[in-house]
PDB file of N, CA and C in Angstrom:
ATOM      1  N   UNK A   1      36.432  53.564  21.313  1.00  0.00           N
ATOM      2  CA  UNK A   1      37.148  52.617  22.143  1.00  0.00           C
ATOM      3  C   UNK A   1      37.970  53.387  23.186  1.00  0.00           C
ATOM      4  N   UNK A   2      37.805  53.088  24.345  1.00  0.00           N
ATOM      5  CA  UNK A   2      38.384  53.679  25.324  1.00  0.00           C
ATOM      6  C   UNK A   2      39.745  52.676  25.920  1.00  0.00           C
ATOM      7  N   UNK A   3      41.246  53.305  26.256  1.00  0.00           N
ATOM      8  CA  UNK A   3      42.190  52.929  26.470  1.00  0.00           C
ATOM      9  C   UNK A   3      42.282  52.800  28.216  1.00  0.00           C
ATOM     10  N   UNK A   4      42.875  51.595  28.316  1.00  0.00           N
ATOM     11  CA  UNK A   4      43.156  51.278  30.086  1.00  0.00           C
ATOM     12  C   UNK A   4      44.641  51.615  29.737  1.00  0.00           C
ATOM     13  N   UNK A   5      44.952  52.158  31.090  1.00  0.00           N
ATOM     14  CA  UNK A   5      46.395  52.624  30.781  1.00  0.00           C
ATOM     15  C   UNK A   5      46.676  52.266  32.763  1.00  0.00           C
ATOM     16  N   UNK A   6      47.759  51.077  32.387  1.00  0.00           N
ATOM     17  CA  UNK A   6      48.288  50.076  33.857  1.00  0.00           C
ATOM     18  C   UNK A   6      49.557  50.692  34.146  1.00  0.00           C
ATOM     19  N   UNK A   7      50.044  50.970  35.162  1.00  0.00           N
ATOM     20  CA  UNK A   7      51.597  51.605  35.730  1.00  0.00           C
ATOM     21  C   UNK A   7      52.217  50.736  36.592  1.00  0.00           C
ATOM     22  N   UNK A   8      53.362  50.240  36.433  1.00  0.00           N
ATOM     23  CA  UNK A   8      53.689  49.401  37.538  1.00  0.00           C
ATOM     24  C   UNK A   8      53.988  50.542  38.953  1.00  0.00           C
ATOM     25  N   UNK A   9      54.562  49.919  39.823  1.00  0.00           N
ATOM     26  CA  UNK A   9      55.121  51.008  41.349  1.00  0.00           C
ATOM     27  C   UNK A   9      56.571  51.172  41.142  1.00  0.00           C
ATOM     28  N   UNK A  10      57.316  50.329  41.161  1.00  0.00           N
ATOM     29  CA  UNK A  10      58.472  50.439  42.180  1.00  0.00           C
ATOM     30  C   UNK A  10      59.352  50.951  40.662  1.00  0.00           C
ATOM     31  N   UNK A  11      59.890  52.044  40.919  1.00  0.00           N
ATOM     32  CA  UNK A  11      60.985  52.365  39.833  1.00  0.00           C
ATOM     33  C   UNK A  11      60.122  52.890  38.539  1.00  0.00           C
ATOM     34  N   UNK A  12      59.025  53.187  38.688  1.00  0.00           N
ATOM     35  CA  UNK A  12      58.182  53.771  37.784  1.00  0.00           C
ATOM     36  C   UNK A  12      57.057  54.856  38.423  1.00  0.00           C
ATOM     37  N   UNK A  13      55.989  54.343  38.950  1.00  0.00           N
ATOM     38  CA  UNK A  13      55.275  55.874  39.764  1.00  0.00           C
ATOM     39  C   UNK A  13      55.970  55.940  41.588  1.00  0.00           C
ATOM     40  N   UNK A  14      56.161  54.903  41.831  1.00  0.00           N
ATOM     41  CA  UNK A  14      57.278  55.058  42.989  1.00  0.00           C
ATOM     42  C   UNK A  14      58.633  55.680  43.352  1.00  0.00           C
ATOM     43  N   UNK A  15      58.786  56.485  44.474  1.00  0.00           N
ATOM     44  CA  UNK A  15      60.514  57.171  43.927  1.00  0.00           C
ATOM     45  C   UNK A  15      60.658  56.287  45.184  1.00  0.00           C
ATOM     46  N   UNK A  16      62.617  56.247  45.029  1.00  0.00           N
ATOM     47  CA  UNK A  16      62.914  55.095  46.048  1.00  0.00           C
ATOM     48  C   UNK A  16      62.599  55.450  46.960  1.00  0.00           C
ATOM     49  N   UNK A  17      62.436  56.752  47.560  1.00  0.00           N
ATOM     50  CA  UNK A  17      61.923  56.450  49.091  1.00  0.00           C
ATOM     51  C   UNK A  17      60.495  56.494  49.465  1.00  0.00           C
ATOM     52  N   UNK A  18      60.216  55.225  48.323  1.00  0.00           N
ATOM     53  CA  UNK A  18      58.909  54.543  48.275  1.00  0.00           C
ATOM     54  C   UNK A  18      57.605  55.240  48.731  1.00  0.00           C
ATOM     55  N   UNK A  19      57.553  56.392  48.161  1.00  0.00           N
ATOM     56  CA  UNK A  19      56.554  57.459  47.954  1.00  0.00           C
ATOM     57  C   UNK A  19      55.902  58.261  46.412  1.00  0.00           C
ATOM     58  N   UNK A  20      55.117  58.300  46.615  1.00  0.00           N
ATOM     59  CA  UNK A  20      54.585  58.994  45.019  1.00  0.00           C
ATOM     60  C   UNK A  20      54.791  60.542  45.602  1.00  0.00           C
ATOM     61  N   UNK A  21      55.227  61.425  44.292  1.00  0.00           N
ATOM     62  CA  UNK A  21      55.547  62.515  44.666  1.00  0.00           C
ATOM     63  C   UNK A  21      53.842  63.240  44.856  1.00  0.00           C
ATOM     64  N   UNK A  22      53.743  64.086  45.195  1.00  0.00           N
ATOM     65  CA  UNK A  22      52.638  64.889  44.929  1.00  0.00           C
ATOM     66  C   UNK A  22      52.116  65.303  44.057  1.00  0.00           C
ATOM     67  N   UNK A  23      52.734  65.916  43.031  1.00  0.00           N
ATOM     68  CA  UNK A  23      52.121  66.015  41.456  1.00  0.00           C
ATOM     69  C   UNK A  23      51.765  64.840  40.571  1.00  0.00           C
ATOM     70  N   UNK A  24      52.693  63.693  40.975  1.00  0.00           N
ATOM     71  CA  UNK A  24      51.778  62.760  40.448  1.00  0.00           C
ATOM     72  C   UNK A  24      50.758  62.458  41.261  1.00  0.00           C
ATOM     73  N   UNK A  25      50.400  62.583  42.343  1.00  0.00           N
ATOM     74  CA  UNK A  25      49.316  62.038  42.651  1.00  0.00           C
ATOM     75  C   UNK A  25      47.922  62.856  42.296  1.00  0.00           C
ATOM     76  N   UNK A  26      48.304  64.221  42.492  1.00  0.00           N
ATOM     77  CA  UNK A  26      47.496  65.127  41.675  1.00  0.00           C
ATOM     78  C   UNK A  26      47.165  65.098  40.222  1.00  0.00           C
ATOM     79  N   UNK A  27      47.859  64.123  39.432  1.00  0.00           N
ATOM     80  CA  UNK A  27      47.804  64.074  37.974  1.00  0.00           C
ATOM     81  C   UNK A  27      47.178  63.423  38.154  1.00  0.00           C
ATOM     82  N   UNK A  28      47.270  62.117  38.523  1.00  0.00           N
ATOM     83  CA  UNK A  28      46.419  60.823  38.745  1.00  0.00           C
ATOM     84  C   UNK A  28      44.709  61.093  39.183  1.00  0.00           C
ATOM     85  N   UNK A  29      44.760  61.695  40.351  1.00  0.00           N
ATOM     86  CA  UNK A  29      43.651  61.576  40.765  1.00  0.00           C
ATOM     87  C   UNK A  29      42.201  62.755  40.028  1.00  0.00           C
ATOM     88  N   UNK A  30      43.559  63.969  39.051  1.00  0.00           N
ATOM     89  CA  UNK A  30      42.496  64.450  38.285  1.00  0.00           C
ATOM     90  C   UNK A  30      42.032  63.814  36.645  1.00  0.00           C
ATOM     91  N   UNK A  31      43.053  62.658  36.304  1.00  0.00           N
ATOM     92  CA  UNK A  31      43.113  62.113  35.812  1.00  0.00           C
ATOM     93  C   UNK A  31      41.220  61.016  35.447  1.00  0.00           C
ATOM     94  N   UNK A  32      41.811  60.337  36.939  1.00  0.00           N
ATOM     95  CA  UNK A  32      40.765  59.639  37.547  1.00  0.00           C
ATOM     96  C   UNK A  32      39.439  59.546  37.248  1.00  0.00           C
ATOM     97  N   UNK A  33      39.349  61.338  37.900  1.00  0.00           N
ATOM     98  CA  UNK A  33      38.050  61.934  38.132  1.00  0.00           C
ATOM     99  C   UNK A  33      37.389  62.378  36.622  1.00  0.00           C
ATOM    100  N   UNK A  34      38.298  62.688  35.444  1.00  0.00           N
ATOM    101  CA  UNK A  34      37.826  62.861  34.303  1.00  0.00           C
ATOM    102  C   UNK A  34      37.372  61.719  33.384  1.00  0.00           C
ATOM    103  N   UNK A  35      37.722  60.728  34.509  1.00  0.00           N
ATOM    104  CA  UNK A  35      37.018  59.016  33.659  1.00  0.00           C
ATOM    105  C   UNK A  35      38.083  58.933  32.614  1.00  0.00           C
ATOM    106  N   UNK A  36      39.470  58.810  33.201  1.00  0.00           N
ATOM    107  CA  UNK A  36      40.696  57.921  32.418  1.00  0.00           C
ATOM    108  C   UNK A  36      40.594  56.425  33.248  1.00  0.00           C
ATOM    109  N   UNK A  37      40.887  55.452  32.365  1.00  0.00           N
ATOM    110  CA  UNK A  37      41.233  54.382  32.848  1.00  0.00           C
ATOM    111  C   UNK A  37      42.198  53.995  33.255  1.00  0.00           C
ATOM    112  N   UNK A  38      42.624  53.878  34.366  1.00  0.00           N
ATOM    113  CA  UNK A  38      44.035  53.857  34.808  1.00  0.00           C
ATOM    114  C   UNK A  38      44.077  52.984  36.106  1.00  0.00           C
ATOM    115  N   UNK A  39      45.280  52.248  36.705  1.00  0.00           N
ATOM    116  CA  UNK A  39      45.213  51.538  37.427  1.00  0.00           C
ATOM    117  C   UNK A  39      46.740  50.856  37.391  1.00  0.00           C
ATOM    118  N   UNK A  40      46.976  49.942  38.285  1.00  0.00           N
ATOM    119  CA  UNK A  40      48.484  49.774  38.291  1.00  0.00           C
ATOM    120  C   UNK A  40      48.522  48.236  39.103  1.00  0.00           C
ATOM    121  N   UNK A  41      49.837  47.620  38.279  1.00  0.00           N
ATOM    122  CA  UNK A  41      49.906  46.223  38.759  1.00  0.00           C
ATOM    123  C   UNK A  41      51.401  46.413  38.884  1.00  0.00           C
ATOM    124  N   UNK A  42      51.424  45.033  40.216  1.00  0.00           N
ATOM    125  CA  UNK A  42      52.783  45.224  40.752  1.00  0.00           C
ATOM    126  C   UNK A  42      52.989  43.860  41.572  1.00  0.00           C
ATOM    127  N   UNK A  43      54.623  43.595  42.024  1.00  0.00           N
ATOM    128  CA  UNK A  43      54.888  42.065  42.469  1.00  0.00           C
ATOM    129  C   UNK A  43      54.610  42.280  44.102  1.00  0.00           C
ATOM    130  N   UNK A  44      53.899  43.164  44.740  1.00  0.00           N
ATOM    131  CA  UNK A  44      53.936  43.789  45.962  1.00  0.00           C
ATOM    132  C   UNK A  44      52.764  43.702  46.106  1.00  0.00           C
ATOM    133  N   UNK A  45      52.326  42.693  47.550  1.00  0.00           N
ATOM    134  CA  UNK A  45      51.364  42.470  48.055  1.00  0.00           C
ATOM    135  C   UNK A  45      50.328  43.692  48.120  1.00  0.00           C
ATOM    136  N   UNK A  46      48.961  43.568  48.220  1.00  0.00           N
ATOM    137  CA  UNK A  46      48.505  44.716  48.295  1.00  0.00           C
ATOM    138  C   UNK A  46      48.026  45.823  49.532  1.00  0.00           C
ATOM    139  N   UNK A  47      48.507  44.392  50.541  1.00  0.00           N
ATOM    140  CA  UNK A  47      48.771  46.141  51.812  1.00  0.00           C
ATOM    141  C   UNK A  47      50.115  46.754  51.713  1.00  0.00           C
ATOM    142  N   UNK A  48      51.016  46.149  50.335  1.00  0.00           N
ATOM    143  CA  UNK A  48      52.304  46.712  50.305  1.00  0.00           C
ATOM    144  C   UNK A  48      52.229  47.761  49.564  1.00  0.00           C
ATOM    145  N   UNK A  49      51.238  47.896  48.596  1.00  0.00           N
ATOM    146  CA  UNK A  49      51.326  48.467  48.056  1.00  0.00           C
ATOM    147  C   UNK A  49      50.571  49.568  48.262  1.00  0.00           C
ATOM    148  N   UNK A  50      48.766  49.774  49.031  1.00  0.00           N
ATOM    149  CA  UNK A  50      48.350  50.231  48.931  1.00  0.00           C
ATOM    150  C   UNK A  50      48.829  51.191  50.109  1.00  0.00           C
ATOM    151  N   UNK A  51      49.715  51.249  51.067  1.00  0.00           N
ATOM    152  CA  UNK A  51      50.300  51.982  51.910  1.00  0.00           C
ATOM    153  C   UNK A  51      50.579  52.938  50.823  1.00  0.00           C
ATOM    154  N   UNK A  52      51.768  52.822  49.798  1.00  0.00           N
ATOM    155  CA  UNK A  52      52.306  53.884  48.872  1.00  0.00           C
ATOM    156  C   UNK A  52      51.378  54.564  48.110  1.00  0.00           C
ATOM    157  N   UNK A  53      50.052  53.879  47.976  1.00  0.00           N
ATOM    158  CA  UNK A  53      49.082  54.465  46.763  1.00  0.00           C
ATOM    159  C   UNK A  53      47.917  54.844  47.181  1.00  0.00           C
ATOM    160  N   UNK A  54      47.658  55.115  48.493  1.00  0.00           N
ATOM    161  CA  UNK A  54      46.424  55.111  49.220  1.00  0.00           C
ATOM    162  C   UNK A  54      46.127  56.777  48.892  1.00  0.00           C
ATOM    163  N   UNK A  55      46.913  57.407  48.570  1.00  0.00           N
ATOM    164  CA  UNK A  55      46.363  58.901  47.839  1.00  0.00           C
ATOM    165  C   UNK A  55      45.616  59.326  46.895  1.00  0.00           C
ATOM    166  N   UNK A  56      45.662  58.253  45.998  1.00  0.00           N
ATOM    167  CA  UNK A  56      45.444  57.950  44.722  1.00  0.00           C
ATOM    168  C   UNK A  56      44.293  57.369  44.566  1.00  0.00           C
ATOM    169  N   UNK A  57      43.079  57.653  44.349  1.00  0.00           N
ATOM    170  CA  UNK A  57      41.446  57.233  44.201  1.00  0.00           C
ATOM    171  C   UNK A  57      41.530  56.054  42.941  1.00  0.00           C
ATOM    172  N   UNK A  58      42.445  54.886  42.643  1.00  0.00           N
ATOM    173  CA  UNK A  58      42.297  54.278  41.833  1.00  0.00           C
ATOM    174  C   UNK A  58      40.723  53.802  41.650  1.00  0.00           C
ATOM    175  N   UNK A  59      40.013  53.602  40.704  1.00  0.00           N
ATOM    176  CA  UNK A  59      38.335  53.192  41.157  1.00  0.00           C
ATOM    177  C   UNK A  59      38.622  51.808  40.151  1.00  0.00           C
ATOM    178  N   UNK A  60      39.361  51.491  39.446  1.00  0.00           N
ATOM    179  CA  UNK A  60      39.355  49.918  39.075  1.00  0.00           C
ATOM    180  C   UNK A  60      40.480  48.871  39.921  1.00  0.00           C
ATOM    181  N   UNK A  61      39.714  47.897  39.837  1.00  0.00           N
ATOM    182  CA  UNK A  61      40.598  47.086  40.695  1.00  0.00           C
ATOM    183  C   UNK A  61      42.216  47.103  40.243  1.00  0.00           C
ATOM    184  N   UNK A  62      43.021  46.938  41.495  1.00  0.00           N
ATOM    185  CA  UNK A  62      44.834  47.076  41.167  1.00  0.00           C
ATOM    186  C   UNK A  62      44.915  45.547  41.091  1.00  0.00           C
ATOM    187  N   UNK A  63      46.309  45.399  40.490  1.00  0.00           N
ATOM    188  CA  UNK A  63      47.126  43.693  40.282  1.00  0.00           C
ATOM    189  C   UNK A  63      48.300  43.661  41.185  1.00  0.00           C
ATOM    190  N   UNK A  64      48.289  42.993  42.216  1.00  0.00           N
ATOM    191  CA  UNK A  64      48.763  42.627  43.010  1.00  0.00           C
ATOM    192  C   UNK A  64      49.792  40.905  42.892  1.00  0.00           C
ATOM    193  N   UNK A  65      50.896  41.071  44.048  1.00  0.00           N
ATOM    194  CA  UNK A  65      50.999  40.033  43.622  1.00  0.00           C
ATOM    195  C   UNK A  65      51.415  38.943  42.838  1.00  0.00           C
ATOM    196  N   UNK A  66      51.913  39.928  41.649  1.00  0.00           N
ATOM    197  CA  UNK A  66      52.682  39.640  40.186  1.00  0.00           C
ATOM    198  C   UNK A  66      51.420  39.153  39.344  1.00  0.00           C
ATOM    199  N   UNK A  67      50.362  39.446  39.375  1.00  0.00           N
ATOM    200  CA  UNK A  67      49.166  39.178  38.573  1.00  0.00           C
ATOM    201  C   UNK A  67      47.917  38.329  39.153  1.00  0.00           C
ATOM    202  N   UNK A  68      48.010  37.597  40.258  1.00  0.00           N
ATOM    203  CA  UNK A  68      47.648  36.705  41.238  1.00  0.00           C
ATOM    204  C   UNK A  68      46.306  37.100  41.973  1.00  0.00           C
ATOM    205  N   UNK A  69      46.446  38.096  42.281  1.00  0.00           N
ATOM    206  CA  UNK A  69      45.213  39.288  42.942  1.00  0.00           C
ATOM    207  C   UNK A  69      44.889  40.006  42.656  1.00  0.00           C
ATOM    208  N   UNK A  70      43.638  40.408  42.326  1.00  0.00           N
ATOM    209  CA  UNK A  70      43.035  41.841  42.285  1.00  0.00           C
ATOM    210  C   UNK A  70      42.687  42.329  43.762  1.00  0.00           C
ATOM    211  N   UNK A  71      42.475  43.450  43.844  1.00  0.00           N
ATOM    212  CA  UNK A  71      41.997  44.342  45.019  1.00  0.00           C
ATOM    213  C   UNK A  71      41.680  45.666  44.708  1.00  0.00           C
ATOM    214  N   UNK A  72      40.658  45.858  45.413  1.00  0.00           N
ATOM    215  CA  UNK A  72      39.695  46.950  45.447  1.00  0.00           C
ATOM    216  C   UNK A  72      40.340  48.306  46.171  1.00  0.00           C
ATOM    217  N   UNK A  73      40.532  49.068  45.361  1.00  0.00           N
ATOM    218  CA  UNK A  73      41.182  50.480  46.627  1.00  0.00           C
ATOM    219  C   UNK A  73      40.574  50.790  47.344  1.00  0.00           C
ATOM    220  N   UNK A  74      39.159  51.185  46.922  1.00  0.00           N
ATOM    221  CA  UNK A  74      38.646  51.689  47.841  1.00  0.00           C
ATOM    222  C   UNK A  74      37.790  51.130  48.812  1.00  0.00           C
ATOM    223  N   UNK A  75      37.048  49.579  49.118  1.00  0.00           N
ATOM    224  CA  UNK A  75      37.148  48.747  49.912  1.00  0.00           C
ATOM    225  C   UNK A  75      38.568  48.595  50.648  1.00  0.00           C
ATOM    226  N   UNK A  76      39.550  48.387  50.188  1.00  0.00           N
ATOM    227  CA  UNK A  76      40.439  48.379  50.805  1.00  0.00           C
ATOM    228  C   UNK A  76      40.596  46.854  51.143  1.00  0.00           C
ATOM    229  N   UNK A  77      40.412  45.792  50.221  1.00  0.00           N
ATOM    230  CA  UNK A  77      40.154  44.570  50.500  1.00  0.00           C
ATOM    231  C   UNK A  77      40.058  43.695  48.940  1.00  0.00           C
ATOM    232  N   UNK A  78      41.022  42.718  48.810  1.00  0.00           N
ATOM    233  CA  UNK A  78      42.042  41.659  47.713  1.00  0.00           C
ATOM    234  C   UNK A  78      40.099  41.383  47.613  1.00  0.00           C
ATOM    235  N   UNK A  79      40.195  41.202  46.295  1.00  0.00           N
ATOM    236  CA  UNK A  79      38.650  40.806  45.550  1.00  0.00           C
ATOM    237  C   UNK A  79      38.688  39.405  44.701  1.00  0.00           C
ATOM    238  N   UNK A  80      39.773  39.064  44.112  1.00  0.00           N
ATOM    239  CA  UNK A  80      39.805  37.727  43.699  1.00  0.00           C
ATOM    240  C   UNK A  80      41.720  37.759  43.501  1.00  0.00           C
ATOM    241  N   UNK A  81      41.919  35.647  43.839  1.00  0.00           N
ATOM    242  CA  UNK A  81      43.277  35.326  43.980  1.00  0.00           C
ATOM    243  C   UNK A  81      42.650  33.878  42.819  1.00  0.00           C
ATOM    244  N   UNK A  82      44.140  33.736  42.302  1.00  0.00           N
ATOM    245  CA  UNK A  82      44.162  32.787  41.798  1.00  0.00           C
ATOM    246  C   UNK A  82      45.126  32.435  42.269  1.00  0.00           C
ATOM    247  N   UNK A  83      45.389  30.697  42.534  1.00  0.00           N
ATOM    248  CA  UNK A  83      46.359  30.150  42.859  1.00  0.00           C
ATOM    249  C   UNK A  83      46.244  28.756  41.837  1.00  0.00           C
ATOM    250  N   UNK A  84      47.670  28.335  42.337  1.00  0.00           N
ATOM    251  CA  UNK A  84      48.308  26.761  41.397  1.00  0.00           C
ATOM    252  C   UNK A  84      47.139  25.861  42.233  1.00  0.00           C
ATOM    253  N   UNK A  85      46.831  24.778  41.590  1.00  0.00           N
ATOM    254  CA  UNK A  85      46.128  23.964  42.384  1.00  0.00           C
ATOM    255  C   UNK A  85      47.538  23.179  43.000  1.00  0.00           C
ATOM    256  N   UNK A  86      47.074  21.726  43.697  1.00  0.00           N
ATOM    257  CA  UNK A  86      48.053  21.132  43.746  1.00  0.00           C
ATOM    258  C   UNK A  86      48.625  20.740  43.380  1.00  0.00           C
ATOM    259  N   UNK A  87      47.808  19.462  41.918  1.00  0.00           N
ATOM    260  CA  UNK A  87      48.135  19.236  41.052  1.00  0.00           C
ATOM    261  C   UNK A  87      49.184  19.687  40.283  1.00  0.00           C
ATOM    262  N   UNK A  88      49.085  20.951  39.969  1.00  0.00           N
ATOM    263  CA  UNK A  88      50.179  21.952  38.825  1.00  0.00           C
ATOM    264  C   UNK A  88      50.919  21.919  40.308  1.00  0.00           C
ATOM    265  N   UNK A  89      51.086  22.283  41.156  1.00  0.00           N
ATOM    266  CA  UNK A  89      52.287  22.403  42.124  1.00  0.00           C
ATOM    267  C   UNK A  89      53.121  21.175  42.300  1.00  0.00           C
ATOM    268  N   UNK A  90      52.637  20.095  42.135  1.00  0.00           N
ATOM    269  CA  UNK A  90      53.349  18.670  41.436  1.00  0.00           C
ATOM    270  C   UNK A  90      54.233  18.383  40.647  1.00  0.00           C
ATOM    271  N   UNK A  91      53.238  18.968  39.886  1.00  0.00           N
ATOM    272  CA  UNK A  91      53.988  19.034  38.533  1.00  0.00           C
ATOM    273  C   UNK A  91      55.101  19.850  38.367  1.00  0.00           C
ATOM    274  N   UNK A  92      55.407  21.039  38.870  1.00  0.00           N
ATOM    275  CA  UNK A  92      55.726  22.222  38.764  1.00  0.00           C
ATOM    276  C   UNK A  92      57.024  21.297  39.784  1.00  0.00           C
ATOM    277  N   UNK A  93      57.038  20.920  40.588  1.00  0.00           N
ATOM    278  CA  UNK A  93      58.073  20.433  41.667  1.00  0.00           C
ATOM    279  C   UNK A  93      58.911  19.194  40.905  1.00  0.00           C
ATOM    280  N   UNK A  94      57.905  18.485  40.272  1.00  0.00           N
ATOM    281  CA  UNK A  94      58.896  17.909  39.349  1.00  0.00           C
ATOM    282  C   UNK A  94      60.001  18.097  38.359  1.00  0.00           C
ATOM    283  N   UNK A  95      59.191  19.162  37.625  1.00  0.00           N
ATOM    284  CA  UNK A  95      60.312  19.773  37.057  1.00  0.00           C
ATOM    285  C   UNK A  95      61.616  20.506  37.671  1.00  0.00           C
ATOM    286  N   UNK A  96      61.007  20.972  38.504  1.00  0.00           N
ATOM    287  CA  UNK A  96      62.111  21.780  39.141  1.00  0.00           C
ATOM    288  C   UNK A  96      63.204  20.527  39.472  1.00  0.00           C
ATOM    289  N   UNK A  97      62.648  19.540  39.995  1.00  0.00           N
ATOM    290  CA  UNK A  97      63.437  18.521  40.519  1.00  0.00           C
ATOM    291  C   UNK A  97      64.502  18.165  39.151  1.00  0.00           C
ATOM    292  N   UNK A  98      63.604  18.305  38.151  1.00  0.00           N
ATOM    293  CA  UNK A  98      64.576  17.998  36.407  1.00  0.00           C
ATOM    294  C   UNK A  98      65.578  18.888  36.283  1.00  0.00           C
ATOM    295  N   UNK A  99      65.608  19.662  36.919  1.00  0.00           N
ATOM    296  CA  UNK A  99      66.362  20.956  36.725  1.00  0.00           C
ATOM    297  C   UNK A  99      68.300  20.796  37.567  1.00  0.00           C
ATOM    298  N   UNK A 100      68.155  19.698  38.485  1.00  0.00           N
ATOM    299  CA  UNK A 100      69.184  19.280  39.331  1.00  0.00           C
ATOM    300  C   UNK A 100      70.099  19.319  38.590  1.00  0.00           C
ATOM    301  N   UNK A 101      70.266  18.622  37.273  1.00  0.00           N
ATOM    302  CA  UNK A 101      71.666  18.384  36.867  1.00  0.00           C
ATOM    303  C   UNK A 101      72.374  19.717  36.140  1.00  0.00           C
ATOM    304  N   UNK A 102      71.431  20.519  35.936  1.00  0.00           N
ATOM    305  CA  UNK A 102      71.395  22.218  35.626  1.00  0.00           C
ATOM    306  C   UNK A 102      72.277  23.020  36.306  1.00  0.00           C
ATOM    307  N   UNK A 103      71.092  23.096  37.481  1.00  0.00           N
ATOM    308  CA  UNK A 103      71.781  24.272  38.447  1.00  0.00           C
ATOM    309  C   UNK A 103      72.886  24.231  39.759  1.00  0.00           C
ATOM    310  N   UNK A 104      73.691  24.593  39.870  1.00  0.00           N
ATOM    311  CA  UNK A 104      74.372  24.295  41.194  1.00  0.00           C
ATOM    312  C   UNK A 104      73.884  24.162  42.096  1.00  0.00           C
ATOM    313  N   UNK A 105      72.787  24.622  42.332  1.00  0.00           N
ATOM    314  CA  UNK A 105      72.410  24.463  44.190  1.00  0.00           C
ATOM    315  C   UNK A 105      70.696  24.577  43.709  1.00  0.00           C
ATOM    316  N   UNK A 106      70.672  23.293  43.415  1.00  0.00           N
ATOM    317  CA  UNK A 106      69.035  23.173  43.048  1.00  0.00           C
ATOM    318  C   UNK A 106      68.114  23.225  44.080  1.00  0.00           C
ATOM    319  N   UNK A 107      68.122  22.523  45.162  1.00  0.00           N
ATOM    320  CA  UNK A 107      67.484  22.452  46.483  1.00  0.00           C
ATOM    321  C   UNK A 107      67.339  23.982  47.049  1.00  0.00           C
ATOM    322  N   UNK A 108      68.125  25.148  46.565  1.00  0.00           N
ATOM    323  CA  UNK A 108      67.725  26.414  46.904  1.00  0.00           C
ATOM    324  C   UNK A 108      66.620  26.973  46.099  1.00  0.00           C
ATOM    325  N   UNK A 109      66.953  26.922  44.599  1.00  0.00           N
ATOM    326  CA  UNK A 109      65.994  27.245  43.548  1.00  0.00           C
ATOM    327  C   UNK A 109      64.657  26.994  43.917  1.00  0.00           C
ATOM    328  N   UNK A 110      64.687  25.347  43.796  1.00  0.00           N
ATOM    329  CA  UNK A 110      63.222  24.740  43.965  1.00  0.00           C
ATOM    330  C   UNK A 110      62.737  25.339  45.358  1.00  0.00           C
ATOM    331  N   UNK A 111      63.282  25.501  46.398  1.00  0.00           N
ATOM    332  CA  UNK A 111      62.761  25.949  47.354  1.00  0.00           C
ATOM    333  C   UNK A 111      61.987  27.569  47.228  1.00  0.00           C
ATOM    334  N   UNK A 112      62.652  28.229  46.964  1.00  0.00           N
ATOM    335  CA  UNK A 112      62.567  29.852  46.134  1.00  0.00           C
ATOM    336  C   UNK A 112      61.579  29.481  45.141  1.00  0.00           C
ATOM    337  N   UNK A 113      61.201  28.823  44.256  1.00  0.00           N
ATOM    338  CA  UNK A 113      60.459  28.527  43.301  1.00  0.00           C
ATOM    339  C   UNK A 113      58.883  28.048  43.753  1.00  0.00           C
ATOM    340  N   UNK A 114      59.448  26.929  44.786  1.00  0.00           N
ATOM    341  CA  UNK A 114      58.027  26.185  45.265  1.00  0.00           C
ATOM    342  C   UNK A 114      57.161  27.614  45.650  1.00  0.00           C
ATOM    343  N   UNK A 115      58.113  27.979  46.569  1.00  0.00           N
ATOM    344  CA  UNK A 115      57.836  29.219  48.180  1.00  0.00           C
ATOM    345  C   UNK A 115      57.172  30.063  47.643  1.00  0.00           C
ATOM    346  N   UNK A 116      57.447  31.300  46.296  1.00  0.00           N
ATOM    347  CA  UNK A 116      56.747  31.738  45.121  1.00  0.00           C
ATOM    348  C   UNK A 116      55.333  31.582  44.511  1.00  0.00           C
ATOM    349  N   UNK A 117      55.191  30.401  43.981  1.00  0.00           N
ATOM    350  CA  UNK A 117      53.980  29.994  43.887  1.00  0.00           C
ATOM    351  C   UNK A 117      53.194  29.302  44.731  1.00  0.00           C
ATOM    352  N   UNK A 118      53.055  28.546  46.036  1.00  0.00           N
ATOM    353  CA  UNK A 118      52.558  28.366  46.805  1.00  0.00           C
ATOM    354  C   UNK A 118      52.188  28.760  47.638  1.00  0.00           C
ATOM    355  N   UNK A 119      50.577  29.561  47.269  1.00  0.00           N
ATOM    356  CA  UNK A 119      49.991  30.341  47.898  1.00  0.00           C
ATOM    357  C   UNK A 119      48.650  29.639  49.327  1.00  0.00           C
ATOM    358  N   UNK A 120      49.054  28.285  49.213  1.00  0.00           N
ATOM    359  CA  UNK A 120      47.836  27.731  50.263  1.00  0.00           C
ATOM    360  C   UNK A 120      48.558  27.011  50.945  1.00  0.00           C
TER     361      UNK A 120
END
C-alpha cells in the first residue's frame, strides 16, 4: 500500500514572504521523481497558488479552493470544480437567515457566507 502524503501552503510549505525556500523545493521535487505521492491542498485559488509552487513538479492533481477544485500543475489548468447547486444555496441562505437572532450583524455574516460558497 502506497501512502499520499497532502501539505497545505500558507504557514506550512510557504514562508511568509510567500515563497518556498529552495531546499524544500529540492526535497520535493526529488521526492517526486522517486514516485512519492505527494501533493498539496489549500483555501487559495489556484493561480494563487500555483505562482508560489510552480517550482515544484507536483504530477497529481493540487486542491484548490478549500477542496472545491482540482488542478493540474502541469497543464497549468483547474480540471474539475464542484459547486452548491442552487437549491442547497437556498437552503443554505435560509439558514443563515435563522441565524439573525444569534449574531449581531447577521446581514454581514450571511453576506460573507453566501459570497464564499457561491461560485456561479
Amino acid at each position: 500500500m502506497r501512502t499520499l502524503y497532502v501539505t497545505d501552503l500558507d504557514g506550512t510549505l510557504m514562508r511568509s514572504d510567500m515563497t518556498i525556500s529552495e531546499e524544500s523545493v529540492r526535497i520535493f521535487n526529488r521526492l517526486i521523481d522517486r514516485g512519492v505521492l505527494i501533493t498539496y491542498a489549500t483555501a487559495r485559488s489556484f493561480h494563487s497558488a500555483y505562482t508560489i509552487t510552480k517550482e515544484i513538479g507536483f504530477k497529481l492533481p493540487v486542491i484548490t479552493r478549500n477542496g472545491t477544485t482540482f488542478a493540474d500543475q502541469i497543464s497549468v489548468k483547474e480540471t474539475e470544480t464542484s459547486f452548491f447547486s442552487m437549491e442547497i444555496l437556498k437552503e443554505l441562505k435560509i439558514y443563515f437567515q435563522s441565524l439573525v437572532a444569534v449574531v449581531s450583524h447577521p446581514s454581514i455574516l450571511m453576506v460573507k457566507c453566501i459570497r464564499c460558497i457561491r461560485m456561479e
